[in-house]
N, C-alpha and C. Protein backbone atom coordinates (compact mmCIF):
# COMPACT_ATOMS: atom_id res chain seq x y z
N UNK A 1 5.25 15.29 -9.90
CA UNK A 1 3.82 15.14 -9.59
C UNK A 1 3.50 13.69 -9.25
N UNK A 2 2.49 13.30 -8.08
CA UNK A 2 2.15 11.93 -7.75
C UNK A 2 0.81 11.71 -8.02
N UNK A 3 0.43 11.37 -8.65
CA UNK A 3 -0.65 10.51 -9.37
C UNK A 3 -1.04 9.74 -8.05
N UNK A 4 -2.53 10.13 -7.23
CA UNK A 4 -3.39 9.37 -6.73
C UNK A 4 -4.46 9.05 -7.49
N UNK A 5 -4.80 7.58 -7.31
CA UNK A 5 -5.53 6.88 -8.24
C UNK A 5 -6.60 6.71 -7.71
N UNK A 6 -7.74 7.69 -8.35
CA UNK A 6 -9.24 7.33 -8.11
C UNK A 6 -10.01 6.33 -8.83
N UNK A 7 -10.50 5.26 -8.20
CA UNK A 7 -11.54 4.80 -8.45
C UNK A 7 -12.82 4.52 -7.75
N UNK A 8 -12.92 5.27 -6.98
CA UNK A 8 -14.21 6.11 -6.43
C UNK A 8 -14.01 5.28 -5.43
N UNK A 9 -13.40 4.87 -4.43
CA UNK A 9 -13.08 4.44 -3.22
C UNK A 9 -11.80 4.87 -2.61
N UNK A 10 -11.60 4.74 -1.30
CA UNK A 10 -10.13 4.82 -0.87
C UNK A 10 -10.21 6.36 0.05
N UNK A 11 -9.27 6.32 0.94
CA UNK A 11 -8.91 7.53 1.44
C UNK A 11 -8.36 8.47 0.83
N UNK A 12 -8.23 9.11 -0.25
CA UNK A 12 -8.01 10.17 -1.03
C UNK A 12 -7.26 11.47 -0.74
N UNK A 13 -8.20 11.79 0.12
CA UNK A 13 -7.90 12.91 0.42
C UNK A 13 -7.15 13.23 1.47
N UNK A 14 -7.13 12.20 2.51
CA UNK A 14 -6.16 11.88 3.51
C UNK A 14 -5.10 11.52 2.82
N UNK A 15 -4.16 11.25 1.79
CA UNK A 15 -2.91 10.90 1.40
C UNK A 15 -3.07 12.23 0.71
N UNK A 16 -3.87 12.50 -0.17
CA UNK A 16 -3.64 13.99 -0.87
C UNK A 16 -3.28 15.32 0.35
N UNK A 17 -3.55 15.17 1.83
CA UNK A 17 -3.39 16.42 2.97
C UNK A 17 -2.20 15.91 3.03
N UNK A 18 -1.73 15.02 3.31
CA UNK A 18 -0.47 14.07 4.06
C UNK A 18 1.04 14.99 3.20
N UNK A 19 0.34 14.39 1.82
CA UNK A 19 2.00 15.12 0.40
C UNK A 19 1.47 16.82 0.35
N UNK A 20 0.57 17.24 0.70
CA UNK A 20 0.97 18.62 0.61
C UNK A 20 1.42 19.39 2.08
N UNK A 21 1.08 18.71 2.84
CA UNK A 21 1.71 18.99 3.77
C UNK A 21 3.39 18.34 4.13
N UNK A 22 3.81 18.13 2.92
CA UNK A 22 5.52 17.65 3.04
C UNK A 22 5.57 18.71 1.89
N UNK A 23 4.82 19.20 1.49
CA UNK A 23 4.96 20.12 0.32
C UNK A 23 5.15 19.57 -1.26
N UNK A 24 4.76 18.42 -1.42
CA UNK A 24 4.55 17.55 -2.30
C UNK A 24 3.96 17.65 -3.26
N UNK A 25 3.77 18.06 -5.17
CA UNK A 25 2.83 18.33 -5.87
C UNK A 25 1.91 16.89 -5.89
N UNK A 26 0.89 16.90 -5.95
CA UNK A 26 0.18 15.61 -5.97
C UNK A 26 -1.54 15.99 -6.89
N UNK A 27 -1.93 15.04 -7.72
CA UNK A 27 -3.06 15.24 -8.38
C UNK A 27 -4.18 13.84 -8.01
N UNK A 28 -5.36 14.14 -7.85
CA UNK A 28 -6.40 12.70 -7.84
C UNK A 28 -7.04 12.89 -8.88
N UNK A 29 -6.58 11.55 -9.62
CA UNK A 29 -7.40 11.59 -10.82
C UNK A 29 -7.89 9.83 -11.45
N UNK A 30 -8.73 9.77 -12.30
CA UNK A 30 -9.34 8.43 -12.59
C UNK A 30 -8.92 8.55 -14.34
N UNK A 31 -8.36 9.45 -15.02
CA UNK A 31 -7.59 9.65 -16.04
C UNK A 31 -6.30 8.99 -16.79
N UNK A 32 -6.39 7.72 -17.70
CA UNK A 32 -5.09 7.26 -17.56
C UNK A 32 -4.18 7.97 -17.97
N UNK A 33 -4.24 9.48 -18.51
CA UNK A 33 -3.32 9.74 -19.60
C UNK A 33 -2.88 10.74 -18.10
N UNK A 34 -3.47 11.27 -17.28
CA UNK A 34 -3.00 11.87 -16.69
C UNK A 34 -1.94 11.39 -15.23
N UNK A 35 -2.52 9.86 -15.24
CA UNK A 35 -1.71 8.96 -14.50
C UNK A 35 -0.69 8.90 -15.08
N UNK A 36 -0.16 8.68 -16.34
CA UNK A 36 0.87 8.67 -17.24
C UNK A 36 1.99 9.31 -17.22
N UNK A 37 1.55 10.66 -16.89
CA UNK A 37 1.96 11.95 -17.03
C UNK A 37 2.63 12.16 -15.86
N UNK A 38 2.17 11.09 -14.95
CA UNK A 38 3.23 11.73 -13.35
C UNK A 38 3.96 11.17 -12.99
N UNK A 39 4.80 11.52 -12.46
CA UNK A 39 6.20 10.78 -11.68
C UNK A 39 5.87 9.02 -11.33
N UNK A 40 5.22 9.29 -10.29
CA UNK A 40 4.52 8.03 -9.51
C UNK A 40 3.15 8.47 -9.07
N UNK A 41 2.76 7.15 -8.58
CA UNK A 41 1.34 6.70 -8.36
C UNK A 41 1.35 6.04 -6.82
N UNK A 42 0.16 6.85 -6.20
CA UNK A 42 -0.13 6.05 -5.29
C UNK A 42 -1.66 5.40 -5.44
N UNK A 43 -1.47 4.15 -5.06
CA UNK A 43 -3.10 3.58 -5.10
C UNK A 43 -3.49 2.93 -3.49
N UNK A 44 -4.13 4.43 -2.99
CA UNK A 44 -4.96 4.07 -1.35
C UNK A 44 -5.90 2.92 -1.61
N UNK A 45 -6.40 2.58 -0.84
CA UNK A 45 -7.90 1.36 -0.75
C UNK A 45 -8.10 1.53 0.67
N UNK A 46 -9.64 1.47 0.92
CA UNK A 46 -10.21 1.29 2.21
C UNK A 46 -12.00 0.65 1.85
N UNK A 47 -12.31 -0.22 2.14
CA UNK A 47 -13.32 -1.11 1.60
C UNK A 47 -12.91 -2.59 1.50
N UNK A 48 -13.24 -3.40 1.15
CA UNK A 48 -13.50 -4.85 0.54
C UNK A 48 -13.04 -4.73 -1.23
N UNK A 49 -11.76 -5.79 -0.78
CA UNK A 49 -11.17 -6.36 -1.82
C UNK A 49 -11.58 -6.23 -3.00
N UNK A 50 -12.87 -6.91 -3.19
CA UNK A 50 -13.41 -7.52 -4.22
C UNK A 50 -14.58 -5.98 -5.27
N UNK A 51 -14.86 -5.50 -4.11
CA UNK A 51 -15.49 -4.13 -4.62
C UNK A 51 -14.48 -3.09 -5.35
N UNK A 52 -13.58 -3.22 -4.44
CA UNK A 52 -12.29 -2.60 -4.90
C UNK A 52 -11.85 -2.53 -6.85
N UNK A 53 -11.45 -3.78 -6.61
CA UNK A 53 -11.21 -4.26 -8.11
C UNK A 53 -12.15 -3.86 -8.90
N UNK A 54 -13.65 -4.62 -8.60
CA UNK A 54 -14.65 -4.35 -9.55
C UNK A 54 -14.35 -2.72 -9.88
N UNK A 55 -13.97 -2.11 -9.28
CA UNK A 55 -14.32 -0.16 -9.18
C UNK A 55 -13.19 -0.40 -10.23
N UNK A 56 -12.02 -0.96 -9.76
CA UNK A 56 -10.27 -0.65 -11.05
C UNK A 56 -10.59 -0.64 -12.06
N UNK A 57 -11.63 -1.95 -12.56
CA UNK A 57 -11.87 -2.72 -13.54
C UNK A 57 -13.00 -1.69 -14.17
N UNK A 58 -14.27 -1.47 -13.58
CA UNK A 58 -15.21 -0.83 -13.98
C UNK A 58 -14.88 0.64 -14.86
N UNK A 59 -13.81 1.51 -13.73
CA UNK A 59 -13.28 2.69 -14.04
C UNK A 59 -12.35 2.88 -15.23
N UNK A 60 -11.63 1.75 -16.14
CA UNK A 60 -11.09 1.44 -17.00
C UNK A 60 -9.80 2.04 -16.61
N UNK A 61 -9.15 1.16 -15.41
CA UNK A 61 -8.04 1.40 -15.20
C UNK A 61 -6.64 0.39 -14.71
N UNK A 62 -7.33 -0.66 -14.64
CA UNK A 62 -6.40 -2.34 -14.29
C UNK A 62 -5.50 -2.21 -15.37
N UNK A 63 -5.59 -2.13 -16.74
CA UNK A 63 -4.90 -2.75 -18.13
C UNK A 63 -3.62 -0.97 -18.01
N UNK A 64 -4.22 0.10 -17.92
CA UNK A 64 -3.71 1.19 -17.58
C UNK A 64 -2.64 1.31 -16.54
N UNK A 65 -2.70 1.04 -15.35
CA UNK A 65 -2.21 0.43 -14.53
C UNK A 65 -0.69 0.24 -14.47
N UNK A 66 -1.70 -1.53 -14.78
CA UNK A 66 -0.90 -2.33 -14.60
C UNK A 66 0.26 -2.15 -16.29
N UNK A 67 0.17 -1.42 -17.39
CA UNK A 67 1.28 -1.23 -18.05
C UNK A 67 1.93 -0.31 -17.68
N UNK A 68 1.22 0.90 -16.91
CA UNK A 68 2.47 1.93 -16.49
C UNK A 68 3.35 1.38 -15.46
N UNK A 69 2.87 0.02 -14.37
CA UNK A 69 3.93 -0.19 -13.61
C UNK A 69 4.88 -0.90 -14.56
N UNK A 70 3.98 -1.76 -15.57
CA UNK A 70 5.33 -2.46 -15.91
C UNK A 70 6.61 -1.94 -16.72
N UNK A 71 5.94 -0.60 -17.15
CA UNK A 71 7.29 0.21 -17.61
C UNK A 71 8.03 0.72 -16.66
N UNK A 72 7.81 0.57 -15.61
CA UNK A 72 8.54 1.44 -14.47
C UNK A 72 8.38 2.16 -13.95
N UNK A 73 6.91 2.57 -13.55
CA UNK A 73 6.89 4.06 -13.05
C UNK A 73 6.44 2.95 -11.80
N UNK A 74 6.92 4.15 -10.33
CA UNK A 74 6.95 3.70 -9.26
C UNK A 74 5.58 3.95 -8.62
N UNK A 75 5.34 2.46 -8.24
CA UNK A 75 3.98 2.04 -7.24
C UNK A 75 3.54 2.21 -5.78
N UNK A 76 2.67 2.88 -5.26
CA UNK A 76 2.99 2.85 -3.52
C UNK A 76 1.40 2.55 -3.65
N UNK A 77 1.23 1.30 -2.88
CA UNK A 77 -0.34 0.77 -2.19
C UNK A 77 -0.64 1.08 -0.69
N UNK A 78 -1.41 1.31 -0.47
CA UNK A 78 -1.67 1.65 0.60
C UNK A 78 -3.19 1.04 1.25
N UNK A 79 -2.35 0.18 2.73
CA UNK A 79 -3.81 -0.58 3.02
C UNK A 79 -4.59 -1.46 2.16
N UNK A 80 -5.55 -1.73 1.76
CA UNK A 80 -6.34 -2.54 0.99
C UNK A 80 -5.46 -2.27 -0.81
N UNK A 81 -5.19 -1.00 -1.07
CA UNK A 81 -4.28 -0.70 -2.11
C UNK A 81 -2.64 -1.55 -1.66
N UNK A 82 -2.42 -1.58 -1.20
CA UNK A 82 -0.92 -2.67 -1.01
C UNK A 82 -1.96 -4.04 -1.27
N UNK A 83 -3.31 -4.31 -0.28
CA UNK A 83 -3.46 -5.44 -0.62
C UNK A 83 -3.62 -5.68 -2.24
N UNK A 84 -4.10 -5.21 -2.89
CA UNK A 84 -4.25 -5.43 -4.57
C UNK A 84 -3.50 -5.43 -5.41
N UNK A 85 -2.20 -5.42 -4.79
CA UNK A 85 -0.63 -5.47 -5.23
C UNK A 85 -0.30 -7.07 -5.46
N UNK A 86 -0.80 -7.56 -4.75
CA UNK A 86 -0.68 -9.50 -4.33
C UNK A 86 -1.96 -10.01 -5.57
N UNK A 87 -1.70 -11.12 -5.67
CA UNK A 87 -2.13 -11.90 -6.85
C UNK A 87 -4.18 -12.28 -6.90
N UNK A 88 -4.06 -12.60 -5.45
CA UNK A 88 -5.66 -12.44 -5.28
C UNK A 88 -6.29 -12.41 -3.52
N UNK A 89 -7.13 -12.61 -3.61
CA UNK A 89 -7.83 -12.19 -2.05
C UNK A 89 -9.02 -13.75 -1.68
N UNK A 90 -9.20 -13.45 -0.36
CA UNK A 90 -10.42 -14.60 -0.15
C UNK A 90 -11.76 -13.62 0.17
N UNK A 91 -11.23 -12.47 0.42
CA UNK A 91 -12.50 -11.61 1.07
C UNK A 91 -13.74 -11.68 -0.17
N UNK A 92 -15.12 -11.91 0.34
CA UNK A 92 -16.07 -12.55 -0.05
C UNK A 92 -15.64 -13.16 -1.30
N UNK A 93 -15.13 -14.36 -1.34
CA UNK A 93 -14.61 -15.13 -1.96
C UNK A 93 -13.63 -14.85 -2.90
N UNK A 94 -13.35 -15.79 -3.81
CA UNK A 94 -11.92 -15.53 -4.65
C UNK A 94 -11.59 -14.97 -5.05
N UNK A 95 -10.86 -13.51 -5.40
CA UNK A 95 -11.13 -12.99 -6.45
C UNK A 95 -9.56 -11.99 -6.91
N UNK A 96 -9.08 -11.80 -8.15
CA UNK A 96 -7.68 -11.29 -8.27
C UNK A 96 -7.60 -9.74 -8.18
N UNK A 97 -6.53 -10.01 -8.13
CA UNK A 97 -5.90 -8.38 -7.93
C UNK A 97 -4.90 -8.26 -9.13
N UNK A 98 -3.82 -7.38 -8.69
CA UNK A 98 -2.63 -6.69 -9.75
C UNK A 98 -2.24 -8.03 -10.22
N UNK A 99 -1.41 -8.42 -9.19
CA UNK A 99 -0.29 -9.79 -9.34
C UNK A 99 0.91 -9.03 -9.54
N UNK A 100 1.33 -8.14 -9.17
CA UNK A 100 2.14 -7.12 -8.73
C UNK A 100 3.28 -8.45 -8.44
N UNK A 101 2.80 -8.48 -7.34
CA UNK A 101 3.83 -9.58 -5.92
C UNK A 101 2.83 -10.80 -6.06
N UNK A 102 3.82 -11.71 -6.10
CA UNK A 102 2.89 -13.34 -5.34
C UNK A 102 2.67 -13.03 -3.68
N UNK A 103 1.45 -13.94 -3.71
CA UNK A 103 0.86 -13.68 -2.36
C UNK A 103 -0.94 -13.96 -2.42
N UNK A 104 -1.32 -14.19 -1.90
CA UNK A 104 -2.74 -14.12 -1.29
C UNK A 104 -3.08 -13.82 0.14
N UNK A 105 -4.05 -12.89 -0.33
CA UNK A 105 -4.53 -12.10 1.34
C UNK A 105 -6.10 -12.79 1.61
N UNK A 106 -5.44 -12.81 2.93
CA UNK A 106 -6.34 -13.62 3.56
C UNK A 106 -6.58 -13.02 5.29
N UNK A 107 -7.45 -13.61 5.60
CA UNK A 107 -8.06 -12.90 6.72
C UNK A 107 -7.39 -13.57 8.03
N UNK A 108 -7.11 -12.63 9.13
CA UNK A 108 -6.74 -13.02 10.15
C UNK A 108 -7.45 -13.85 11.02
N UNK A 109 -6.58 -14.76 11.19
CA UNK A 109 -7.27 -15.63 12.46
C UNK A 109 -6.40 -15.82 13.68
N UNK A 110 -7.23 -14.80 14.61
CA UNK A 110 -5.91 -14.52 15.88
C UNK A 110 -7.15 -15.05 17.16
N UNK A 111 -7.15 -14.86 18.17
CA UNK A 111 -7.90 -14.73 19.69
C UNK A 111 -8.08 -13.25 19.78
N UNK A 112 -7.39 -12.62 19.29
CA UNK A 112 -6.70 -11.09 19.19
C UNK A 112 -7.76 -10.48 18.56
N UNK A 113 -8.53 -8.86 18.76
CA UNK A 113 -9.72 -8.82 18.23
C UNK A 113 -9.25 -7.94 16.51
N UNK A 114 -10.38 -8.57 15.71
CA UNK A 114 -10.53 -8.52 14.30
C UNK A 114 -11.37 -7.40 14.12
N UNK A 115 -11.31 -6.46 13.08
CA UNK A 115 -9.76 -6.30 12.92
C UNK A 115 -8.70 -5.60 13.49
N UNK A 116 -7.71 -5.23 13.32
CA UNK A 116 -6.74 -4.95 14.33
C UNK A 116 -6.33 -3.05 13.93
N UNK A 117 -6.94 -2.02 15.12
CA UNK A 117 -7.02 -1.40 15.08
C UNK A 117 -5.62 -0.54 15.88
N UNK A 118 -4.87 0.08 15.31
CA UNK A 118 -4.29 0.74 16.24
C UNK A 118 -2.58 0.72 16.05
N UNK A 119 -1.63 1.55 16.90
CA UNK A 119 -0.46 1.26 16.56
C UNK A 119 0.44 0.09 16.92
N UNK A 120 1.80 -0.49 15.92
CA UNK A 120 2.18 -1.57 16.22
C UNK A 120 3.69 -1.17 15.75
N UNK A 121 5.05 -1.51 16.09
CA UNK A 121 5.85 -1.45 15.81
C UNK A 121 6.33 -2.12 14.84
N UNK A 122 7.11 -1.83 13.78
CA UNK A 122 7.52 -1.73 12.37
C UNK A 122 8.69 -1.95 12.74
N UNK A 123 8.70 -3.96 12.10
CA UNK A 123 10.52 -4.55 12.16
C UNK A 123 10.66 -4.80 10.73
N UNK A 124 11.95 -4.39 10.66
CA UNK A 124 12.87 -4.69 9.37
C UNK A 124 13.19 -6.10 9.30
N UNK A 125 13.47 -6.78 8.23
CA UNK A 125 13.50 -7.91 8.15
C UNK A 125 15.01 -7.64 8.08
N UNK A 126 15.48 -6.87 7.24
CA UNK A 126 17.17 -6.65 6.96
C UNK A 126 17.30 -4.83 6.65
N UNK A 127 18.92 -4.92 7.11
CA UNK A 127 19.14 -3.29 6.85
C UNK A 127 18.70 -2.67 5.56
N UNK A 128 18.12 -1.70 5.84
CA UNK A 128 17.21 -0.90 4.68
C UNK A 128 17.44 0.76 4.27
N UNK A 129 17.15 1.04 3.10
CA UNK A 129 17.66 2.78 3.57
C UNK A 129 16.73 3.52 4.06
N UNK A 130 15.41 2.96 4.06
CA UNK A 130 14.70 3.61 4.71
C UNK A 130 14.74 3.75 6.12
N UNK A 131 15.49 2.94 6.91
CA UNK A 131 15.19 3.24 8.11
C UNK A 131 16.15 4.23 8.18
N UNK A 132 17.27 4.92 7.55
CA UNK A 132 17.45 5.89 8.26
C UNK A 132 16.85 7.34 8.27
N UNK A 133 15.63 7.20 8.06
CA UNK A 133 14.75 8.16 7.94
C UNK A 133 13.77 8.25 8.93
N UNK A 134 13.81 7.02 9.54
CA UNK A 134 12.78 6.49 10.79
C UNK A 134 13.54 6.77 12.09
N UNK A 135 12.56 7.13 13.20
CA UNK A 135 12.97 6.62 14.21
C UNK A 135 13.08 5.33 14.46
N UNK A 136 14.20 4.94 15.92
CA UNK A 136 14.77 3.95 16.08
C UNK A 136 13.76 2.88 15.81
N UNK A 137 12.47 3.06 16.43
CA UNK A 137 11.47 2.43 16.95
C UNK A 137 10.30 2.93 16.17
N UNK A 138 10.12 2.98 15.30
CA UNK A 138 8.86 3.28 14.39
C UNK A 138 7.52 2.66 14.66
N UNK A 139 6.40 3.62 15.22
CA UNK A 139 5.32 2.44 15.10
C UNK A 139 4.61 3.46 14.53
N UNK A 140 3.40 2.61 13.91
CA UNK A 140 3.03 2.62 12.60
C UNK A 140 1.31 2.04 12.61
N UNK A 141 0.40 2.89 12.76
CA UNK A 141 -0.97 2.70 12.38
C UNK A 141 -1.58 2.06 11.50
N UNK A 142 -2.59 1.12 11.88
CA UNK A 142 -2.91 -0.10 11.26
C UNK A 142 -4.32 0.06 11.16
N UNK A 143 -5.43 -0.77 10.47
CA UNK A 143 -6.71 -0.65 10.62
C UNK A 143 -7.08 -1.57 9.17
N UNK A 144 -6.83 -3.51 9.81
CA UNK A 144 -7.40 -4.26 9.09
C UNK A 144 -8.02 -5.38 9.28
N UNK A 145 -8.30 -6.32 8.68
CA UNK A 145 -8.77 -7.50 9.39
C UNK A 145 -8.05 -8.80 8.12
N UNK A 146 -8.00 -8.13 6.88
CA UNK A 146 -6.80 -9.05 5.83
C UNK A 146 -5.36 -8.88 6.08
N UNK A 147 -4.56 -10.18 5.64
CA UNK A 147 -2.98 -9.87 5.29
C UNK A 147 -2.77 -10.77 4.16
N UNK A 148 -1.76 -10.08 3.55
CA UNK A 148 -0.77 -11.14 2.82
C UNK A 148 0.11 -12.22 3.52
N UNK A 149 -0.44 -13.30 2.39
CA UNK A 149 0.32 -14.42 3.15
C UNK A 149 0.87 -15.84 1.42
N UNK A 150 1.34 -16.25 1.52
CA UNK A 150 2.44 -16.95 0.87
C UNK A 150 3.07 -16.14 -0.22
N UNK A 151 3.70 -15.41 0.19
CA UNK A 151 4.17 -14.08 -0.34
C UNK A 151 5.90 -14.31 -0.68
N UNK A 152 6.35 -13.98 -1.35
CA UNK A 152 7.82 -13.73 -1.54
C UNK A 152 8.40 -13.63 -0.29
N UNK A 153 9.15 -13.98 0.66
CA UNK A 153 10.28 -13.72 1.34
C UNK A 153 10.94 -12.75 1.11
N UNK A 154 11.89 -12.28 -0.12
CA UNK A 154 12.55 -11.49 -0.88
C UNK A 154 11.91 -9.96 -0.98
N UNK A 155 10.35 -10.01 -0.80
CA UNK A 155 9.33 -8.65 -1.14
C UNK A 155 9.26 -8.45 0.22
N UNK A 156 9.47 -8.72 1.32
CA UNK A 156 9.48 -8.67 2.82
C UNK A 156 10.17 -7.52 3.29
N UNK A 157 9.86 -6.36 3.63
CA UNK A 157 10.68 -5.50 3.80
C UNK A 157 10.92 -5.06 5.48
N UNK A 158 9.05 -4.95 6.27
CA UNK A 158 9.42 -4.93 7.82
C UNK A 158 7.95 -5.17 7.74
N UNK A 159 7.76 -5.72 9.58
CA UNK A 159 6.20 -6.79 9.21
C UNK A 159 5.91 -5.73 11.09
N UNK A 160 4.57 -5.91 11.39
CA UNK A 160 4.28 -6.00 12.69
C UNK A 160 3.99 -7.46 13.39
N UNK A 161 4.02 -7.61 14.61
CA UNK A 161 3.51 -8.44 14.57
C UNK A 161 1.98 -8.20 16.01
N UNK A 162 1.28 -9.43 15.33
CA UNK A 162 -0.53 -9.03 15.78
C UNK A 162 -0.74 -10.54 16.80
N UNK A 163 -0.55 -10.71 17.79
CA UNK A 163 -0.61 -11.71 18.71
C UNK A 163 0.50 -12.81 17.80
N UNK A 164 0.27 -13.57 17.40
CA UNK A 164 1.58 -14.43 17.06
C UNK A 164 1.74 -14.61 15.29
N UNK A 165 0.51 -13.40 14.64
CA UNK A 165 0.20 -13.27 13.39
C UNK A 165 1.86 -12.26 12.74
N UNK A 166 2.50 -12.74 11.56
CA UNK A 166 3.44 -11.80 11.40
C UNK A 166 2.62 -10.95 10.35
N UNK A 167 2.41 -9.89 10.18
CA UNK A 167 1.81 -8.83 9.47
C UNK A 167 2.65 -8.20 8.69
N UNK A 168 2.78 -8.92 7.19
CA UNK A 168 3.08 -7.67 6.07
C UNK A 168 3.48 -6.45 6.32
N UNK A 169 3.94 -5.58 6.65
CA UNK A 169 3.78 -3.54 7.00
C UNK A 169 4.15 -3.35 5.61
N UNK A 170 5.41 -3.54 4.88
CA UNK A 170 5.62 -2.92 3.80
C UNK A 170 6.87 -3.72 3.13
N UNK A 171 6.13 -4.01 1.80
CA UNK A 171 6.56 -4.95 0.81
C UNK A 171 7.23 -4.36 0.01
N UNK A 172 8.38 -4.30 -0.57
CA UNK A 172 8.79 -3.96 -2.08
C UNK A 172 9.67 -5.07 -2.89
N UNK A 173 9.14 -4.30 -4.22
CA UNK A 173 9.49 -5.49 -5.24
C UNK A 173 10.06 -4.55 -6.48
N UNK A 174 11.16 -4.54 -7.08
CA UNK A 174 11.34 -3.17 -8.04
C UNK A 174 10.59 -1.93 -7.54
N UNK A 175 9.64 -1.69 -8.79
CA UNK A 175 9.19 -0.29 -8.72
C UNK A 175 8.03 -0.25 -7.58
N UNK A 176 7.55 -1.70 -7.12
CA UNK A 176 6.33 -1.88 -6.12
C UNK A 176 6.31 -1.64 -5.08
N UNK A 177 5.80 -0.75 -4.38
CA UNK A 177 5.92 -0.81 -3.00
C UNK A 177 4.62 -0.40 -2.50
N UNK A 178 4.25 -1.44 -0.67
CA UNK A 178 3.18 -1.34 -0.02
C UNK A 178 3.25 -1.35 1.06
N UNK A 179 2.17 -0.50 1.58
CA UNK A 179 2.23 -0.43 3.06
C UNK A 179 1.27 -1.05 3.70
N UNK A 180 1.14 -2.02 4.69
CA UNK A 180 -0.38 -2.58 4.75
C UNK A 180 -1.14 -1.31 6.00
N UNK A 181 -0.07 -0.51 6.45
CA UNK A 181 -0.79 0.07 7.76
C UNK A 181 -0.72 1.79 6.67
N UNK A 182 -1.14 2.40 7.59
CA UNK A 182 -1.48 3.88 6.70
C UNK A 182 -0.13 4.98 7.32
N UNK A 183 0.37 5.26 6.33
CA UNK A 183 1.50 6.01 6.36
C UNK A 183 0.89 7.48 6.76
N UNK A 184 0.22 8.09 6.03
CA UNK A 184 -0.51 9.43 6.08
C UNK A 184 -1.30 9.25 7.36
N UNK A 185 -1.18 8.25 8.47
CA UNK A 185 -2.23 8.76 9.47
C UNK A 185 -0.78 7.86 10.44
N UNK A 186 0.40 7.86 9.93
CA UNK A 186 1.38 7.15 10.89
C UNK A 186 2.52 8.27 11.73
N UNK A 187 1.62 9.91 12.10
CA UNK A 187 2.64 10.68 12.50
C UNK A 187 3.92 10.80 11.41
N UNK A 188 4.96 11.21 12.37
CA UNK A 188 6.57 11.70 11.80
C UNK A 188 7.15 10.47 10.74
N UNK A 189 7.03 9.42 11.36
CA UNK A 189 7.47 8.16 10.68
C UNK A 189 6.65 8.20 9.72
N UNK A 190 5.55 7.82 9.56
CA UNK A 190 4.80 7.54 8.37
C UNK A 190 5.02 8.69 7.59
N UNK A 191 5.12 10.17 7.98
CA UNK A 191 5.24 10.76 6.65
C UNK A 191 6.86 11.28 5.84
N UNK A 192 7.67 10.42 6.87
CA UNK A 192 9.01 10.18 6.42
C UNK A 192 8.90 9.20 5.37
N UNK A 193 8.35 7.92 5.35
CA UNK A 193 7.76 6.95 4.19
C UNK A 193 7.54 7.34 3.14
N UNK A 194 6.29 8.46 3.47
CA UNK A 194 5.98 9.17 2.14
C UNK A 194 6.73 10.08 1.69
N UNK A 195 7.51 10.76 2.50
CA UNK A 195 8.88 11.69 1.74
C UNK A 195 9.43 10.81 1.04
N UNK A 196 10.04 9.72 1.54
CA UNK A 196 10.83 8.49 0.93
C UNK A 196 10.57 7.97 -0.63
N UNK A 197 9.09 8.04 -0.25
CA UNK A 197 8.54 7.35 -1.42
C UNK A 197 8.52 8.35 -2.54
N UNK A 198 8.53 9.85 -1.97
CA UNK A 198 7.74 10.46 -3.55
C UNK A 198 9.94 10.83 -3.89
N UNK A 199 11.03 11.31 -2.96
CA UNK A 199 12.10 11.32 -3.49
C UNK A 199 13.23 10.55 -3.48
N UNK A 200 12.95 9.45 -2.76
CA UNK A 200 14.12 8.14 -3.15
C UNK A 200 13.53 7.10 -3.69
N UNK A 201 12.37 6.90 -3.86
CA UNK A 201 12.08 5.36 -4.23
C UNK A 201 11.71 5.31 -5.94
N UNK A 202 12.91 4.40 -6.83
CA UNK A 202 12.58 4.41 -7.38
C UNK A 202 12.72 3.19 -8.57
């Protein structure tokens, strides 16, 4: 079972169609004991950073969380949820996240229009096992205007790139893993990710 994490924001129900249509058991819940209870966790986000958190925090679920990752149960962020994986944000000013991964997300500054809507091809930084689940050429649906940036090298897994901006796509760190573009709206590839994620990643 995959534990999607409600805190009254996020695309939900679009990652909840995505795993049952791979045939995936999956539950949305704002419950820590029932987060507990499942395999892994995915935590979507779509909104502003900072609202975001307040909702984690409000919903009594940051301290929850953040001890089930640190025992090991496996993490997948998604979009603004990958962003809250990184240590803190600038979006309407300072404010923290997981601290999952070092990093701060910060807003793009391209010529290129903000934010950056649409598909982009997905490079590996180094051979991975996920790509053999991908096509050769994976591209991969995006829809942001933040990225992570002074981030681990090492958590670097494959980035897009956005006029001469290199773009995060998907970070892992142990049990952490994020996608900054949306897997559940990324076609064949993206929901090879999420096969990936709910039976090899662990």
């Amino acid at each position: 079972m995959i534990g999607i994490i409600d805190y009254g924001m996020g695309n939900l129900r679009s990652v909840e169609n995505a795993l049952h249509h791979l045939g995936l058991e999956s539950v949305i819940t704002s419950d820590p004991k029932v987060l507990a209870a499942c395999e892994k966790l995915i935590l979507p986000g779509v909104g502003a950073f900072r609202d975001c958190m307040d909702n984690i925090t409000s919903y009594g679920l940051k301290e929850p969380v953040s001890e089930l990752v640190k025992q090991g149960k496996p993490l997948l962020g998604i979009c603004l949820g990958m962003q809250m994986l990184f240590e803190k944000s600038t979006e309407n000013g300072l404010s923290e996240g997981f601290g999952f991964l070092k990093g701060t997300v910060r807003r793009m500054e391209t010529d290129l229009p903000v934010p950056q809507i649409g598909w982009n091809l997905l490079e590996f930084t180094r051979s991975h096992s996920l790509q053999g689940v991908l096509s050769s050429a994976p591209y991969v649906y995006y829809v942001h205007s933040y990225y992570a940036c002074e981030y681990d090298e090492e958590d670097l897994s494959a980035y897009s790139m956005y006029g001469d901006i290199r773009v995060p796509g998907l970070v892992i760190r142990n049990n952490v893993m994020g996608c900054q573009f949306h897997p559940e709206k990324s076609g064949a590839d993206g929901l090879a990710i999420l096969r990936w994620f709910a039976e090899e990643f662990k």
